[in-house]
C-alpha atoms as a PDB file:
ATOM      1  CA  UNK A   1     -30.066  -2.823  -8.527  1.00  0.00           C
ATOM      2  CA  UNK A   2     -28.486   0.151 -10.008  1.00  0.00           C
ATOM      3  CA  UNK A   3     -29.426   1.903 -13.340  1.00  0.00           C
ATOM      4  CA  UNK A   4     -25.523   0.961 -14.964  1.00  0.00           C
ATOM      5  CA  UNK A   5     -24.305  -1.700 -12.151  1.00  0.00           C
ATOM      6  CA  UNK A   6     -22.359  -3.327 -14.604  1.00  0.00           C
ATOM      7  CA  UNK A   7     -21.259   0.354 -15.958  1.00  0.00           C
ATOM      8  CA  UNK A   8     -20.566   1.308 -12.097  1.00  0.00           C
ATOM      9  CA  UNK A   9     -18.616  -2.112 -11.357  1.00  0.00           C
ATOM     10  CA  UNK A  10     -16.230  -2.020 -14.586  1.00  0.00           C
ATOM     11  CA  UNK A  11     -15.513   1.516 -13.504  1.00  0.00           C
ATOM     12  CA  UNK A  12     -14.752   0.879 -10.030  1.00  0.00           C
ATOM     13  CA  UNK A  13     -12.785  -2.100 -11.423  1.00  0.00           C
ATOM     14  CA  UNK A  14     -10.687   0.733 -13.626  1.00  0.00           C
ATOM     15  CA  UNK A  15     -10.532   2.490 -10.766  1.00  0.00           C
ATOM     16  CA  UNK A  16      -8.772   0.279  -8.580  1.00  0.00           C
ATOM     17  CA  UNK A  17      -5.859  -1.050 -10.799  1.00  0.00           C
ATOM     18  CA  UNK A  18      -2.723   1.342 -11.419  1.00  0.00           C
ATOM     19  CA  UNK A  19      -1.605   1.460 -15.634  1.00  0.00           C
ATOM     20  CA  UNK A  20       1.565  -0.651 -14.515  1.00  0.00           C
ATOM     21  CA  UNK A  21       0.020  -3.190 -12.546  1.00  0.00           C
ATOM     22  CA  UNK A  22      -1.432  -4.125 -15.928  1.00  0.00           C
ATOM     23  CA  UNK A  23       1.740  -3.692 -18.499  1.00  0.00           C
ATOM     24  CA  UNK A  24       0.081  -0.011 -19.648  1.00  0.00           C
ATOM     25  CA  UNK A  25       2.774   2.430 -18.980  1.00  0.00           C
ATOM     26  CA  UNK A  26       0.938   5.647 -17.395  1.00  0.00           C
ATOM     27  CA  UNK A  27       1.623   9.132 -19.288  1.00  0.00           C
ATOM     28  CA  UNK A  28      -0.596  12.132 -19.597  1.00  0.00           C
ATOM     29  CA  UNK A  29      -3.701  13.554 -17.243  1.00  0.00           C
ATOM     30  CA  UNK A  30      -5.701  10.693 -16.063  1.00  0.00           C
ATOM     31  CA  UNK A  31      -9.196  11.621 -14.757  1.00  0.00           C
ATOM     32  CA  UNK A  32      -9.450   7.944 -13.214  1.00  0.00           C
ATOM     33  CA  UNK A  33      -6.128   6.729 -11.364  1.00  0.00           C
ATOM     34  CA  UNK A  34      -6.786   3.322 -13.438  1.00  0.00           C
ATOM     35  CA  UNK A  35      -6.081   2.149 -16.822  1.00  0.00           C
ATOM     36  CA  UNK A  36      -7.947   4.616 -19.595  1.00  0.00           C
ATOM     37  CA  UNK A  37     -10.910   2.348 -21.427  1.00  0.00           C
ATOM     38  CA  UNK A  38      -8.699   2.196 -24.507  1.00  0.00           C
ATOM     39  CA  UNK A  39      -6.452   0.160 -22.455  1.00  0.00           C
ATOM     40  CA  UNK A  40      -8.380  -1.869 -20.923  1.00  0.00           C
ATOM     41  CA  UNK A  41      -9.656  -2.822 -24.591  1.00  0.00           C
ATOM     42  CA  UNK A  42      -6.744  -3.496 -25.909  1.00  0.00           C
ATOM     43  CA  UNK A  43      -5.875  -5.738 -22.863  1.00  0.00           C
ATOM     44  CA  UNK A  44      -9.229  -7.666 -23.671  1.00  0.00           C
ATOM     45  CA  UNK A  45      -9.028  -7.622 -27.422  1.00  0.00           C
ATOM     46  CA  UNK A  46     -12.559  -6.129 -27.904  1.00  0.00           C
ATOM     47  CA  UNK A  47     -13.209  -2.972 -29.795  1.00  0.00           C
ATOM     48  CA  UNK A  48     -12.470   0.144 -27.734  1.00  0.00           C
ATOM     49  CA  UNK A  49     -16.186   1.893 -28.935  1.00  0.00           C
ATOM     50  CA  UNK A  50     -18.253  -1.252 -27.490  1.00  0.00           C
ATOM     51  CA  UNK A  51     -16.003  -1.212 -24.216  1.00  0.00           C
ATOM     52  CA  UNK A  52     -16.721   2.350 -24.087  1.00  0.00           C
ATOM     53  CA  UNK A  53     -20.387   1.018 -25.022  1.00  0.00           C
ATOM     54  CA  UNK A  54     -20.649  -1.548 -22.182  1.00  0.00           C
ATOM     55  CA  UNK A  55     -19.125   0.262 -19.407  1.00  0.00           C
ATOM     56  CA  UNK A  56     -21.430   4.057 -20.131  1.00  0.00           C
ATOM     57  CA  UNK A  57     -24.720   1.402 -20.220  1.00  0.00           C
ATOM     58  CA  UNK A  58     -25.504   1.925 -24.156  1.00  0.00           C
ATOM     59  CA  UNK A  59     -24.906  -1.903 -24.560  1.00  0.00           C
ATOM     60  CA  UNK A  60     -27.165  -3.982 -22.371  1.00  0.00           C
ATOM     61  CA  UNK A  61     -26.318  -7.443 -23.298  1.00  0.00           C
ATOM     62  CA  UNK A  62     -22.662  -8.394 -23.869  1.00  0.00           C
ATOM     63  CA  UNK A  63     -21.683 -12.122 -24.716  1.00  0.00           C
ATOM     64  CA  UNK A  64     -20.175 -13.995 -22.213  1.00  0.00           C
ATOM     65  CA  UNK A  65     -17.220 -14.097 -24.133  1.00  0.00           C
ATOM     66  CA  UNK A  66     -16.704  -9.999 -23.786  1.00  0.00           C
ATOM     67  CA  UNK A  67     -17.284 -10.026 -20.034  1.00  0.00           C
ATOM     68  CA  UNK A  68     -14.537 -12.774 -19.361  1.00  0.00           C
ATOM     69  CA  UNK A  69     -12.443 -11.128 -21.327  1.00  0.00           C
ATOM     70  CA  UNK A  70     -13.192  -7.542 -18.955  1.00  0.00           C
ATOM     71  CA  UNK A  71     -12.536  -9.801 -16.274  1.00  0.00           C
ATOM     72  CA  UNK A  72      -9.137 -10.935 -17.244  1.00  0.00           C
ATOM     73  CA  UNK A  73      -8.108  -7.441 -18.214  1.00  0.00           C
ATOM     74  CA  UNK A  74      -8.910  -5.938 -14.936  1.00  0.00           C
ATOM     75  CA  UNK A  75      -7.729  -8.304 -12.845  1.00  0.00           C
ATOM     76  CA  UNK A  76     -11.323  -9.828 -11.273  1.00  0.00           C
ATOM     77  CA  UNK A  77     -11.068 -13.256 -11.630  1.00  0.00           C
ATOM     78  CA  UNK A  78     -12.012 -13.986  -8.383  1.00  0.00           C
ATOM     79  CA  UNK A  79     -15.030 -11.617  -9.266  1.00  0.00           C
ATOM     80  CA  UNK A  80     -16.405 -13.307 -12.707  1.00  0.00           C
ATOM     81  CA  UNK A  81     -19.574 -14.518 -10.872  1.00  0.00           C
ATOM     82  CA  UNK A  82     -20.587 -10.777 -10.310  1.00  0.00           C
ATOM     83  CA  UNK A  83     -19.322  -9.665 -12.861  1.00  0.00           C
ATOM     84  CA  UNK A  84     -22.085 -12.002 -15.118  1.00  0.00           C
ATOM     85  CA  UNK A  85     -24.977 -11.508 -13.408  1.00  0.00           C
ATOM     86  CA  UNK A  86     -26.311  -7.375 -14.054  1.00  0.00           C
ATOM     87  CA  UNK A  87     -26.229  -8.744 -17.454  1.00  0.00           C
ATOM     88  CA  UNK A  88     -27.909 -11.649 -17.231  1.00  0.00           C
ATOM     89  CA  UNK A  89     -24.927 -13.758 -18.849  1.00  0.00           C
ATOM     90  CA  UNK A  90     -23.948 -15.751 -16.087  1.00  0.00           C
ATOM     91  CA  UNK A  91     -21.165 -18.606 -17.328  1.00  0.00           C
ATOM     92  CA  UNK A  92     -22.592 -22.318 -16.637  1.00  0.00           C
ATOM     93  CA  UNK A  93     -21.643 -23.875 -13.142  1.00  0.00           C
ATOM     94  CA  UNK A  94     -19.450 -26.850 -13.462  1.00  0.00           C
ATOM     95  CA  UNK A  95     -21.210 -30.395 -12.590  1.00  0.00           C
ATOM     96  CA  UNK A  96     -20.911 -30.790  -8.913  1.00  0.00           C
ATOM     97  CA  UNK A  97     -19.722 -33.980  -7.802  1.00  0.00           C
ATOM     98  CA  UNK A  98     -22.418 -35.848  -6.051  1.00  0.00           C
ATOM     99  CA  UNK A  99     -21.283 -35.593  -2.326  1.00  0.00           C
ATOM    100  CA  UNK A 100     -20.544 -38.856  -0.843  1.00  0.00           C
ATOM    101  CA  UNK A 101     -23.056 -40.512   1.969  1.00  0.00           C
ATOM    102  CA  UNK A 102     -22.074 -41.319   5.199  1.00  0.00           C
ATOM    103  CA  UNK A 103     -20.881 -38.635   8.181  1.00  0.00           C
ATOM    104  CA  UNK A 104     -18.719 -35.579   7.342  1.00  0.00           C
ATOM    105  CA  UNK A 105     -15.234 -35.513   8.501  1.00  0.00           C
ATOM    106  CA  UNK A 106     -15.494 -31.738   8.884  1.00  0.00           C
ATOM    107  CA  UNK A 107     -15.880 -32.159  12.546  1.00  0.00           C
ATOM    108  CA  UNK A 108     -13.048 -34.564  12.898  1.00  0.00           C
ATOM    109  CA  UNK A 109     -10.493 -32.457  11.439  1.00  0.00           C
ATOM    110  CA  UNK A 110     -11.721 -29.433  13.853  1.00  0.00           C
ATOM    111  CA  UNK A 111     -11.469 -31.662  16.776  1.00  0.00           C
ATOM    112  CA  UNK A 112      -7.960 -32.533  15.796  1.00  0.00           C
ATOM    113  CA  UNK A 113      -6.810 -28.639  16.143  1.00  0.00           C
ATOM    114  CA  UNK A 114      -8.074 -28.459  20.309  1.00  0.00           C
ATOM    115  CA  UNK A 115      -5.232 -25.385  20.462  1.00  0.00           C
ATOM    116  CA  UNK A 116      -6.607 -23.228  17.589  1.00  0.00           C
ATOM    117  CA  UNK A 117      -9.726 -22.030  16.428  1.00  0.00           C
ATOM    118  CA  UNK A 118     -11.843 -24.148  13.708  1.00  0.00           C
ATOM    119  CA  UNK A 119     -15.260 -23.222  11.717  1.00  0.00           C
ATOM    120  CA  UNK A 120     -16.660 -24.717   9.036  1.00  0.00           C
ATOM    121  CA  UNK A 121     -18.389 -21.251   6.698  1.00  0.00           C
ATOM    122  CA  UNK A 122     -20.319 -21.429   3.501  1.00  0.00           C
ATOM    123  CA  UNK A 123     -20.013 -18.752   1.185  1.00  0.00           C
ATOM    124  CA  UNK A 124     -22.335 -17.006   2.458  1.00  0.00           C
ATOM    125  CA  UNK A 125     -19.986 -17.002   5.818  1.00  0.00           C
ATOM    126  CA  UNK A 126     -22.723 -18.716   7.801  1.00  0.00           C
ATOM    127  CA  UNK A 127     -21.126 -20.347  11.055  1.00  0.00           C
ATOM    128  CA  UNK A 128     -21.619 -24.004  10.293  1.00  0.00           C
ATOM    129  CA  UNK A 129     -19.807 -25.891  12.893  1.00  0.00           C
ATOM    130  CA  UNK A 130     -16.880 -24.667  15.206  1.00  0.00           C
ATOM    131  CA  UNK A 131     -14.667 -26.395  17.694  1.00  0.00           C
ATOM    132  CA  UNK A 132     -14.601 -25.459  21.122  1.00  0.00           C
ATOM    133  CA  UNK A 133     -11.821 -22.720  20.957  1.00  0.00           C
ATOM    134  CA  UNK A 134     -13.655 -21.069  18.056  1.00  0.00           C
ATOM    135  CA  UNK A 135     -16.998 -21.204  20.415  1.00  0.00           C
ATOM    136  CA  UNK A 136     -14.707 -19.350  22.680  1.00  0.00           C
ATOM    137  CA  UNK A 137     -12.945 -17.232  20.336  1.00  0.00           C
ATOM    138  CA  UNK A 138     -17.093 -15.906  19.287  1.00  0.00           C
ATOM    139  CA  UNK A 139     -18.336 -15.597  22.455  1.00  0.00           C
ATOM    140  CA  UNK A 140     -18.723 -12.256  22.330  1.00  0.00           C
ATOM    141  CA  UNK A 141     -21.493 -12.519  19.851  1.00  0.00           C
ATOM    142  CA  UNK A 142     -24.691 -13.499  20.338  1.00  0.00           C
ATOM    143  CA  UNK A 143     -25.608 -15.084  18.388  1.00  0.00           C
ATOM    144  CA  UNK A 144     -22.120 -16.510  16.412  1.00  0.00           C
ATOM    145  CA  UNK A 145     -24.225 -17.311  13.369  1.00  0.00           C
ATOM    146  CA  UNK A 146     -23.037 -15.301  10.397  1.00  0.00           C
ATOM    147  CA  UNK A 147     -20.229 -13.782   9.950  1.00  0.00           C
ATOM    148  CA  UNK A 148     -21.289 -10.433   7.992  1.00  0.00           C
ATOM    149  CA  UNK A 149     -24.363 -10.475  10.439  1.00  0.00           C
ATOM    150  CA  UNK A 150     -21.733 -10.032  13.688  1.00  0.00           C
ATOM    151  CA  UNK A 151     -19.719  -7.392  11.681  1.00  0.00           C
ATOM    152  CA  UNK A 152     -22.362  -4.872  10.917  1.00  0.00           C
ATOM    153  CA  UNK A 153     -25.078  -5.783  13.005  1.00  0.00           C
ATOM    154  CA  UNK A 154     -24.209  -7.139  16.161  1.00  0.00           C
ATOM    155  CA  UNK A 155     -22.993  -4.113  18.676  1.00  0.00           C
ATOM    156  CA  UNK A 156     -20.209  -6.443  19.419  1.00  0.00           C
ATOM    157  CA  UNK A 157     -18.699  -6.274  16.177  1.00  0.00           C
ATOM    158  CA  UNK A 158     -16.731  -2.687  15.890  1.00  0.00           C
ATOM    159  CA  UNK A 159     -14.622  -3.547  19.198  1.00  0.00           C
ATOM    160  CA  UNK A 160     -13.918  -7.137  18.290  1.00  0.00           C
ATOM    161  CA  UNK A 161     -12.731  -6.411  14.564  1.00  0.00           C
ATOM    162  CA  UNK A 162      -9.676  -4.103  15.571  1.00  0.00           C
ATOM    163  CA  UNK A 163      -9.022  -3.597  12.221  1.00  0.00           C
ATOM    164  CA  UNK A 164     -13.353  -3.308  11.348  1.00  0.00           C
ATOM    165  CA  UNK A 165     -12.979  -1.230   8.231  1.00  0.00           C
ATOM    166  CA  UNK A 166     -10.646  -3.666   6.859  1.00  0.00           C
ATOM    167  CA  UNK A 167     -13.100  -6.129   7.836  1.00  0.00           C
ATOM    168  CA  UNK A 168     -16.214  -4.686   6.553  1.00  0.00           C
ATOM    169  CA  UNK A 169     -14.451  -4.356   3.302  1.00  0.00           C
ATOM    170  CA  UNK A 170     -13.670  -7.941   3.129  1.00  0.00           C
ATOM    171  CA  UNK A 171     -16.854  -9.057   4.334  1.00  0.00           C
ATOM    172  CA  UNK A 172     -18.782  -7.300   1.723  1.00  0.00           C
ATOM    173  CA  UNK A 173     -16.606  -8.560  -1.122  1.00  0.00           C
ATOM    174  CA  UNK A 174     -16.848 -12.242  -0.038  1.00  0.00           C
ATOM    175  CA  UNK A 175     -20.582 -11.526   0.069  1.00  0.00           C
ATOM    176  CA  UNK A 176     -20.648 -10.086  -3.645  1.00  0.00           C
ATOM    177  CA  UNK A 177     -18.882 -13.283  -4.959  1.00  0.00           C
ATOM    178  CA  UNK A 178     -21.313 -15.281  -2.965  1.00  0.00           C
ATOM    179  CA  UNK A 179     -24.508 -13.354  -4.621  1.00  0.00           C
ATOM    180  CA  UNK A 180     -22.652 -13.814  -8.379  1.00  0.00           C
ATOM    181  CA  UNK A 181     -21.738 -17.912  -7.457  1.00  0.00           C
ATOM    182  CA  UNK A 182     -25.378 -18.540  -6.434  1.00  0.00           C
ATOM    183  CA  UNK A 183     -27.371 -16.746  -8.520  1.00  0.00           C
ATOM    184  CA  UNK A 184     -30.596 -18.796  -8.122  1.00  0.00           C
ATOM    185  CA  UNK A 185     -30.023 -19.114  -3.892  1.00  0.00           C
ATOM    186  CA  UNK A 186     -32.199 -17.056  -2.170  1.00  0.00           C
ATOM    187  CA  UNK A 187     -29.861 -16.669   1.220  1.00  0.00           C
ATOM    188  CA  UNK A 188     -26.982 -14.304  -0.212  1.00  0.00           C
ATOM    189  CA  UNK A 189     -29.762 -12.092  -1.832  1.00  0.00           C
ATOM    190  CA  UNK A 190     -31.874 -11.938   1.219  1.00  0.00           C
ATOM    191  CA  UNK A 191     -29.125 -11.340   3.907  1.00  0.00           C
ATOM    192  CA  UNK A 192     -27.390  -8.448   1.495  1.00  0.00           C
ATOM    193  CA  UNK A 193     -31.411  -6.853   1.658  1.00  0.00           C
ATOM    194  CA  UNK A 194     -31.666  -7.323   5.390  1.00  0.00           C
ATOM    195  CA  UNK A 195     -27.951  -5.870   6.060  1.00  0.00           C
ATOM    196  CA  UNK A 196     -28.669  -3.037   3.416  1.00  0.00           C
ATOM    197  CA  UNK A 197     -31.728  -2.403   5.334  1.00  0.00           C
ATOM    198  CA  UNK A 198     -30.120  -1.899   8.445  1.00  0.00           C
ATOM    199  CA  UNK A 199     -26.879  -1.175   8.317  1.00  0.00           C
ATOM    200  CA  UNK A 200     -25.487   2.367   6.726  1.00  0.00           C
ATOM    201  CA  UNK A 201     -22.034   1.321   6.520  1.00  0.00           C
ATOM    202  CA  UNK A 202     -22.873  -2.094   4.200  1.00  0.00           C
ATOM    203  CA  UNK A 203     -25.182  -0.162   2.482  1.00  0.00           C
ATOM    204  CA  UNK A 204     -22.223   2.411   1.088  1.00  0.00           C
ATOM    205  CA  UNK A 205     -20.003  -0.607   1.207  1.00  0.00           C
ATOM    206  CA  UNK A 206     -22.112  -2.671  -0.947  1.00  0.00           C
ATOM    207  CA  UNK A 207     -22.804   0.728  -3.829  1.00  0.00           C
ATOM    208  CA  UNK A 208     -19.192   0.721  -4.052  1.00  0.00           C
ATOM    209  CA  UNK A 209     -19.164  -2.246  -6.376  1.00  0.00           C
ATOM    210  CA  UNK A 210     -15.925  -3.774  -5.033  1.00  0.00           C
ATOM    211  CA  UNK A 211     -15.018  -7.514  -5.175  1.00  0.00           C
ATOM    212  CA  UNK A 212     -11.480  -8.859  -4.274  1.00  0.00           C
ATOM    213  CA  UNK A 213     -10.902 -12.231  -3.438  1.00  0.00           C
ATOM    214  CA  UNK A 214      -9.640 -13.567   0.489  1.00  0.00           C
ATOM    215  CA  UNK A 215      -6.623 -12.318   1.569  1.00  0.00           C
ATOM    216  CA  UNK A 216      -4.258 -14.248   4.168  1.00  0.00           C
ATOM    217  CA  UNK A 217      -3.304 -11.066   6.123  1.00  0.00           C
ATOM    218  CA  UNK A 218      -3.184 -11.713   9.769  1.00  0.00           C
ATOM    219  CA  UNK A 219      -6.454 -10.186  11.816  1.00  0.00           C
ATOM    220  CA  UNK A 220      -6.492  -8.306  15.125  1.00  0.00           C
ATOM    221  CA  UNK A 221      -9.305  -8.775  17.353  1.00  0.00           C
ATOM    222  CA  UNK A 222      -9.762  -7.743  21.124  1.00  0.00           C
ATOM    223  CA  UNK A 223     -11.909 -10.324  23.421  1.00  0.00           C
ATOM    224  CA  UNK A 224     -13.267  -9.077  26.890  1.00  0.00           C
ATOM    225  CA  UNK A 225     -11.689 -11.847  28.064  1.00  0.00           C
ATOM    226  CA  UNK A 226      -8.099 -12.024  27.263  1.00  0.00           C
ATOM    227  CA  UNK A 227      -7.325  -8.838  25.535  1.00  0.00           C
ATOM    228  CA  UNK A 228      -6.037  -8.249  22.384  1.00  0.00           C
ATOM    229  CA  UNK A 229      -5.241 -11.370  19.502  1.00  0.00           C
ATOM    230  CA  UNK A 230      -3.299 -11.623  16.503  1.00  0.00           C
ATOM    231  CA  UNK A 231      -4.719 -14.509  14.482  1.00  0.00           C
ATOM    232  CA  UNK A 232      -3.734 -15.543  10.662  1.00  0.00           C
ATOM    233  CA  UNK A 233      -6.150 -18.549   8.908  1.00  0.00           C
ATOM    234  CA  UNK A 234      -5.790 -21.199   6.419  1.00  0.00           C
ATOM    235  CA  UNK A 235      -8.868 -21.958   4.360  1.00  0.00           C
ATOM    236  CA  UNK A 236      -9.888 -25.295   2.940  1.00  0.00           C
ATOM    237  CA  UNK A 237     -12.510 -26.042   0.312  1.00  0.00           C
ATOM    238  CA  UNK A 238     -14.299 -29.158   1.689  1.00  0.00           C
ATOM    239  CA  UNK A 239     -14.580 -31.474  -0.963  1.00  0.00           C
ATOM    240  CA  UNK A 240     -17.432 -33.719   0.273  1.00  0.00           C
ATOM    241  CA  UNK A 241     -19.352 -30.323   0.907  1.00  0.00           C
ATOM    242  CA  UNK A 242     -18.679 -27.934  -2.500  1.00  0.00           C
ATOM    243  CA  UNK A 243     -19.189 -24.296  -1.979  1.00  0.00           C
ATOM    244  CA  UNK A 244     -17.886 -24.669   1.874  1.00  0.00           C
ATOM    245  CA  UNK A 245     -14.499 -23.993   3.854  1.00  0.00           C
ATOM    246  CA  UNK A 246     -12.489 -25.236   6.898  1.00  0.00           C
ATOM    247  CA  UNK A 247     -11.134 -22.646   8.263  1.00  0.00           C
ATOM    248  CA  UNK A 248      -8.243 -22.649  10.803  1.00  0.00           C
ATOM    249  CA  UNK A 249      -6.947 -19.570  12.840  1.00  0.00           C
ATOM    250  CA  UNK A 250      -3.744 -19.429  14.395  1.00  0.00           C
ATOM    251  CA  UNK A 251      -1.345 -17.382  16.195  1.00  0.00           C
ATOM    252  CA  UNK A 252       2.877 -17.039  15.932  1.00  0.00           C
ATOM    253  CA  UNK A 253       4.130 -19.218  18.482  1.00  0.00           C
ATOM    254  CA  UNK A 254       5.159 -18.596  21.542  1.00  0.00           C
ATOM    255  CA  UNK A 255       3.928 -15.409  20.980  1.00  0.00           C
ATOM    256  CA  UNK A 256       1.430 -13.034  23.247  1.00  0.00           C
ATOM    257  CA  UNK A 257      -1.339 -14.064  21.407  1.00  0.00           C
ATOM    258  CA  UNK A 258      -0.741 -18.015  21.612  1.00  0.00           C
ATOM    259  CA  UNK A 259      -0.249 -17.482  25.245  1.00  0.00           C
ATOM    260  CA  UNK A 260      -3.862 -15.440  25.103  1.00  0.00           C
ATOM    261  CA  UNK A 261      -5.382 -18.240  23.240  1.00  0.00           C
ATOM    262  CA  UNK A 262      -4.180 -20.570  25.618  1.00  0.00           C
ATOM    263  CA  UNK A 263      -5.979 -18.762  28.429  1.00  0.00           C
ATOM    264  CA  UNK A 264      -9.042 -18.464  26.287  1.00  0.00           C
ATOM    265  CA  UNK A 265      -9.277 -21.995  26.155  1.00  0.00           C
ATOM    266  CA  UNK A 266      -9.294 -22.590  29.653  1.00  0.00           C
ATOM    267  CA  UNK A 267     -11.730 -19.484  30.796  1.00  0.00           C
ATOM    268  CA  UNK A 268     -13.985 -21.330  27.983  1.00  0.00           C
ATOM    269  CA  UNK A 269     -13.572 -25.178  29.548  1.00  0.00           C
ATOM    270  CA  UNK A 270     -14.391 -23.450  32.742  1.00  0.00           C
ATOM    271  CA  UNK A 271     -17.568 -22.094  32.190  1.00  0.00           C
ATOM    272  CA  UNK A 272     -18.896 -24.934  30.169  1.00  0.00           C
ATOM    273  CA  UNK A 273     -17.788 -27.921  32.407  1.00  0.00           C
ATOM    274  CA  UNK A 274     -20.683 -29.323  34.190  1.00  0.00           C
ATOM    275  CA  UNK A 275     -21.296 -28.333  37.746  1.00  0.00           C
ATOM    276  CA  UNK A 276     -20.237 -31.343  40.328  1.00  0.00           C
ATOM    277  CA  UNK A 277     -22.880 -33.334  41.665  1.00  0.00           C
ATOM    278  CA  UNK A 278     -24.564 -32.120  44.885  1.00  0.00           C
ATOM    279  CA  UNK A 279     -22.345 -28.545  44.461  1.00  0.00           C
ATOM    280  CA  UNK A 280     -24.427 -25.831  46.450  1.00  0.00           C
ATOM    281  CA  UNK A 281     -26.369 -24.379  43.857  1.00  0.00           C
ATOM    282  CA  UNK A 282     -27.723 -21.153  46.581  1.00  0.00           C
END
């Protein structure tokens, strides 16, 4: 961990926010593009020294309090988690409801979508579960286990993730909120030092402090088998499982990229169908 991570991370947090965006109306030279820290204590109702304080590292321990009031000024929400933890102030997890016994439905429901992808992630975007056409969609990996794994470290990853910057980005944010939510989990911790370790690009991704929450912009990937795909997802928290999400991928219909996921599906049933009985195996 950095010297200042939660200095660095408010900063980048300045950074990334225009004056407007948060009611400040932008005059003079700015040396940041962001909101001046001035602004950004008035927007949290703190005094503007201790901001000035917390953000240059002088002040090691802010209350809780302070910190989710940062948070709301600058817009990170979705961030809080991280935004706790280099101080050591992390707020207290709500009771989780005891999940209920019996068999998950998760697999129903992806069964129920045969003409669309379907996974199952935790926030840690391990793979889970997946329907057939999601099996298909991920062949290209090997293995399909982790999502942040296959975008920096599988060779695979660049040429399927058309848009892979965009994609690294995201990764690596969903990630951060992951290591802030789980504090006390080993897995987020230990797959951010194996992909630090060796991958360059998360590495720089990771130092740049930035954490944004999902987005629902459509993705572009290109599969060996059926060219190029336009998918956009739904995500669904799955209440008998906390912490995980059914996710569903789709394409526009009648479009080139339902017709490619349509072909997909049937290369996929192909190859998997078992071989007739007595076929000549020479």
């Amino acid at each position: 961990m950095a010297d200042n991570d939660l200095g660095d991370f408010l900063r980048n947090g300045r950074s990334g926010l225009r004056p407007e965006e948060v009611g400040m109306a932008s005059y003079g030279t700015r040396r940041v593009p962001g909101p001046r820290r001035e602004e950004v204590a008035v927007l949290a109702g703190i005094n503007a020294d201790y901001c000035t304080r917390v953000e240059q590292g002088r002040e090691r321990r802010p209350s809780a309090q302070v910190l989710d009031a940062l948070s709301r000024a600058l817009r990170l929400d979705d961030a809080r988690g991280h935004l706790h933890r280099p101080a050591g102030t992390a707020a207290r997890r709500p009771r989780r409801p005891r999940a209920r016994p019996g068999q998950p439905r998760s697999r129903q429901l992806m069964d129920g979508y045969p003409h669309t992808p379907a996974l199952v992630l935790n926030r840690t975007l391990d793979i889970l579960a997946t329907n057939a056409l999601a099996d298909a969609l991920y062949s290209p990996f090997h293995p399909a286990d982790n999502l942040a794994r296959m975008t920096f470290a599988d060779p695979a990853g660049r040429t399927f993730c058309q848009d892979w910057d965009r994609a690294a980005q995201a990764t690596v944010a969903n990630l951060r909120q992951a290591a802030g939510c789980q504090r006390d989990d080993p897995r987020p911790h230990g797959l951010v030092d194996t992909l630090t370790e060796n991958s360059a690009d998360f590495a720089r991704l990771w130092g740049s402090h930035t954490v944004r929450g999902k987005t629902q912009e459509a993705k572009r990937f290109l599969h060996p088998d059926v060219g190029p795909l336009t998918l956009s997802y739904q995500a669904f928290d799955v209440r008998e499982a906390p912490g995980r999400q059914l996710v569903i991928c789709h394409a526009e219909p009648a479009s080139s990229s339902a017709e490619a996921l349509h072909l997909l599906g049937s290369i996929h049933a192909t190859r998997t169908r078992p071989s007739p009985r007595g076929a000549d195996r020479t």
